[in-house]
C-alpha atoms as a PDB file:
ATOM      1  CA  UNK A   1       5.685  17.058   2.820  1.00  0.00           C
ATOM      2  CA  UNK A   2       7.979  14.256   1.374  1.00  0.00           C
ATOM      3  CA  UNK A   3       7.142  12.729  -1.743  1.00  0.00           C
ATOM      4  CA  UNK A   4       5.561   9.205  -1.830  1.00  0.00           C
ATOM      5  CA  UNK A   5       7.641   5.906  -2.822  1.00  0.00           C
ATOM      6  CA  UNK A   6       4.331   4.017  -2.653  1.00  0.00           C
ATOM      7  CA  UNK A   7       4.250   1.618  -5.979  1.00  0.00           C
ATOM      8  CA  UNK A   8       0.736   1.502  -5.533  1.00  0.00           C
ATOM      9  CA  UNK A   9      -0.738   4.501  -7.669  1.00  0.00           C
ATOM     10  CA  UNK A  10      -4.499   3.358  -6.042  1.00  0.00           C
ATOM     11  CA  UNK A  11      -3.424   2.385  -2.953  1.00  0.00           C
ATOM     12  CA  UNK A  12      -1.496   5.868  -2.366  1.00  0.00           C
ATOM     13  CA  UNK A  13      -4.267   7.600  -3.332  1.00  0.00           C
ATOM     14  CA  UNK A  14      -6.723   5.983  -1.253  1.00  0.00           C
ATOM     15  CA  UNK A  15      -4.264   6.329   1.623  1.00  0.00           C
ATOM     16  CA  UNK A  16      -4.261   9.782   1.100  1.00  0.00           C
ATOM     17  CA  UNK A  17      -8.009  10.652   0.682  1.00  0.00           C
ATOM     18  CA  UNK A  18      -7.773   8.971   4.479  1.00  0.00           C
ATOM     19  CA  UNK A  19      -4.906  10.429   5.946  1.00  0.00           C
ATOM     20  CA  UNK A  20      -3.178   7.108   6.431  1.00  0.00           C
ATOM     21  CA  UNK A  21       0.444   7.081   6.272  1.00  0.00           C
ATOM     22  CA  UNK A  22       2.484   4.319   6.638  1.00  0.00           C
ATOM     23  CA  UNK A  23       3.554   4.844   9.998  1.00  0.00           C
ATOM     24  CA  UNK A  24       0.321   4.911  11.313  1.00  0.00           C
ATOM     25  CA  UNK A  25      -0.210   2.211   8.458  1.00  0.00           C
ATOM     26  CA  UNK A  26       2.235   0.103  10.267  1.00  0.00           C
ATOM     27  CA  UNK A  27       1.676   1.106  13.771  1.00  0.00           C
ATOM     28  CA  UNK A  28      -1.836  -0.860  13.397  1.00  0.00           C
ATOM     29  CA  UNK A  29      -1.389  -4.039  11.427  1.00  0.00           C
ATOM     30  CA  UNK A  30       2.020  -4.673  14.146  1.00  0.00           C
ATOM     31  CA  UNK A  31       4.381  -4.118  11.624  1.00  0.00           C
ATOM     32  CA  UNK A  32       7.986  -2.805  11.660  1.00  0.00           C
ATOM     33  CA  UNK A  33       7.963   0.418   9.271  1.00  0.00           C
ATOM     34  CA  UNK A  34      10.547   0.291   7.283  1.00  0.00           C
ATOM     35  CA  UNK A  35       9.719  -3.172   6.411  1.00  0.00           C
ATOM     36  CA  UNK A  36       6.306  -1.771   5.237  1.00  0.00           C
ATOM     37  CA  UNK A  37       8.019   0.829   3.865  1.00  0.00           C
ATOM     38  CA  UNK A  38      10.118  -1.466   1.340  1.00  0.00           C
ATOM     39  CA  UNK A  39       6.755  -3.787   0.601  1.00  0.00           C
ATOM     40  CA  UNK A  40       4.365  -0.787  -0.775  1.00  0.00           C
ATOM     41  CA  UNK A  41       7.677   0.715  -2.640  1.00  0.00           C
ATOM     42  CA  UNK A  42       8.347  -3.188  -4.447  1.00  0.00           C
ATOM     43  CA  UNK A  43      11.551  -3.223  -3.051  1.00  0.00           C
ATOM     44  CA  UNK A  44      10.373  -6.256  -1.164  1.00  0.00           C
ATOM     45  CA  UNK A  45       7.347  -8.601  -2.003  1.00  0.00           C
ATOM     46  CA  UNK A  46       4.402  -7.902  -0.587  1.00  0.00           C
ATOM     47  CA  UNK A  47       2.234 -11.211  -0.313  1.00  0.00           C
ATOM     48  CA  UNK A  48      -0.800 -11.884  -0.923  1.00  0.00           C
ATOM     49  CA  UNK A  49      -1.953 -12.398   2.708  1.00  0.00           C
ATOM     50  CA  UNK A  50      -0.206  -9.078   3.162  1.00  0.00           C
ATOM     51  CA  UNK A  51      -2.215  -7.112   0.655  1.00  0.00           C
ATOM     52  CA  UNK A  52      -5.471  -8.937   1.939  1.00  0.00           C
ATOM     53  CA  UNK A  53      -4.480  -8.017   4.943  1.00  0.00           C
ATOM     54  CA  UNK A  54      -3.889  -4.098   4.518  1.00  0.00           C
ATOM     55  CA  UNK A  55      -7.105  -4.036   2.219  1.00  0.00           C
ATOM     56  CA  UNK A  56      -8.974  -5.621   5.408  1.00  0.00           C
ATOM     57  CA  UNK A  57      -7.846  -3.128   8.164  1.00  0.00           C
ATOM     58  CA  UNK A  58      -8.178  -0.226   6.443  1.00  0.00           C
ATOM     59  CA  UNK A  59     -10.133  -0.435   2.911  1.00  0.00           C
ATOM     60  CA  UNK A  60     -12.764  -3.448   3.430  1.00  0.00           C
ATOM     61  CA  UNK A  61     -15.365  -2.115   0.987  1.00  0.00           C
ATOM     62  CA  UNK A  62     -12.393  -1.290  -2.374  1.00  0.00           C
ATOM     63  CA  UNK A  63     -11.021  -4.433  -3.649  1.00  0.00           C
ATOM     64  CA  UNK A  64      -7.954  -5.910  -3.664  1.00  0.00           C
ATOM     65  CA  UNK A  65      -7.497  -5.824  -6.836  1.00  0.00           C
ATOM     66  CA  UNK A  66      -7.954  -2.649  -7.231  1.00  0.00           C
ATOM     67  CA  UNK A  67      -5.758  -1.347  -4.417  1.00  0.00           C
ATOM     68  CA  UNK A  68      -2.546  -3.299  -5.586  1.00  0.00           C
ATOM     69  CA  UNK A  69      -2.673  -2.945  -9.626  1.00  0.00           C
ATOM     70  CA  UNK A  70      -0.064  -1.081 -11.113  1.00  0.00           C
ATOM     71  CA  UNK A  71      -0.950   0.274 -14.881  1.00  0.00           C
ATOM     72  CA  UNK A  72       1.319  -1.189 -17.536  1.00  0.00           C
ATOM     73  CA  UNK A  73       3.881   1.173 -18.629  1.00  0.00           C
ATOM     74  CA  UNK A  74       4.063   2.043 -22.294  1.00  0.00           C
ATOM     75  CA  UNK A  75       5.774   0.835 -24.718  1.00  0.00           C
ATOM     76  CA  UNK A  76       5.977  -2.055 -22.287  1.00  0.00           C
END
């Protein structure tokens, strides 16, 4: 199994509890992979109708919030 670039330490997580990886991910919001790919690694911007979106399809009852917070690093 490959290791996960998901930014997202919650969102991963709840991914995985579900079995949901980004292809399938992708496959039902419409989206093109790889672009999907790049948003939940921060190598592109995920916006905020993006993340609403993704916490609609597939996580309505966790919020937001809580799906797209990364912890401060420390020392930061």
């Amino acid at each position: 199994m490959r290791a996960s670039n998901i930014a997202f330490a919650n969102l991963r997580a709840e991914m995985s509890r579900r079995n949901i990886g980004v292809v399938k991910m992708a496959r039902d919001l419409g989206w093109n992979r790889d672009t999907l790919a790049r948003k939940l690694s921060r190598r592109s911007q995920i916006n905020l109708d993006e993340a609403f979106l993704i916490q609609q399809t597939f996580f309505p009852e966790l919020d937001v919030k809580y799906l797209f917070t990364e912890e401060k690093q420390k020392g930061a």
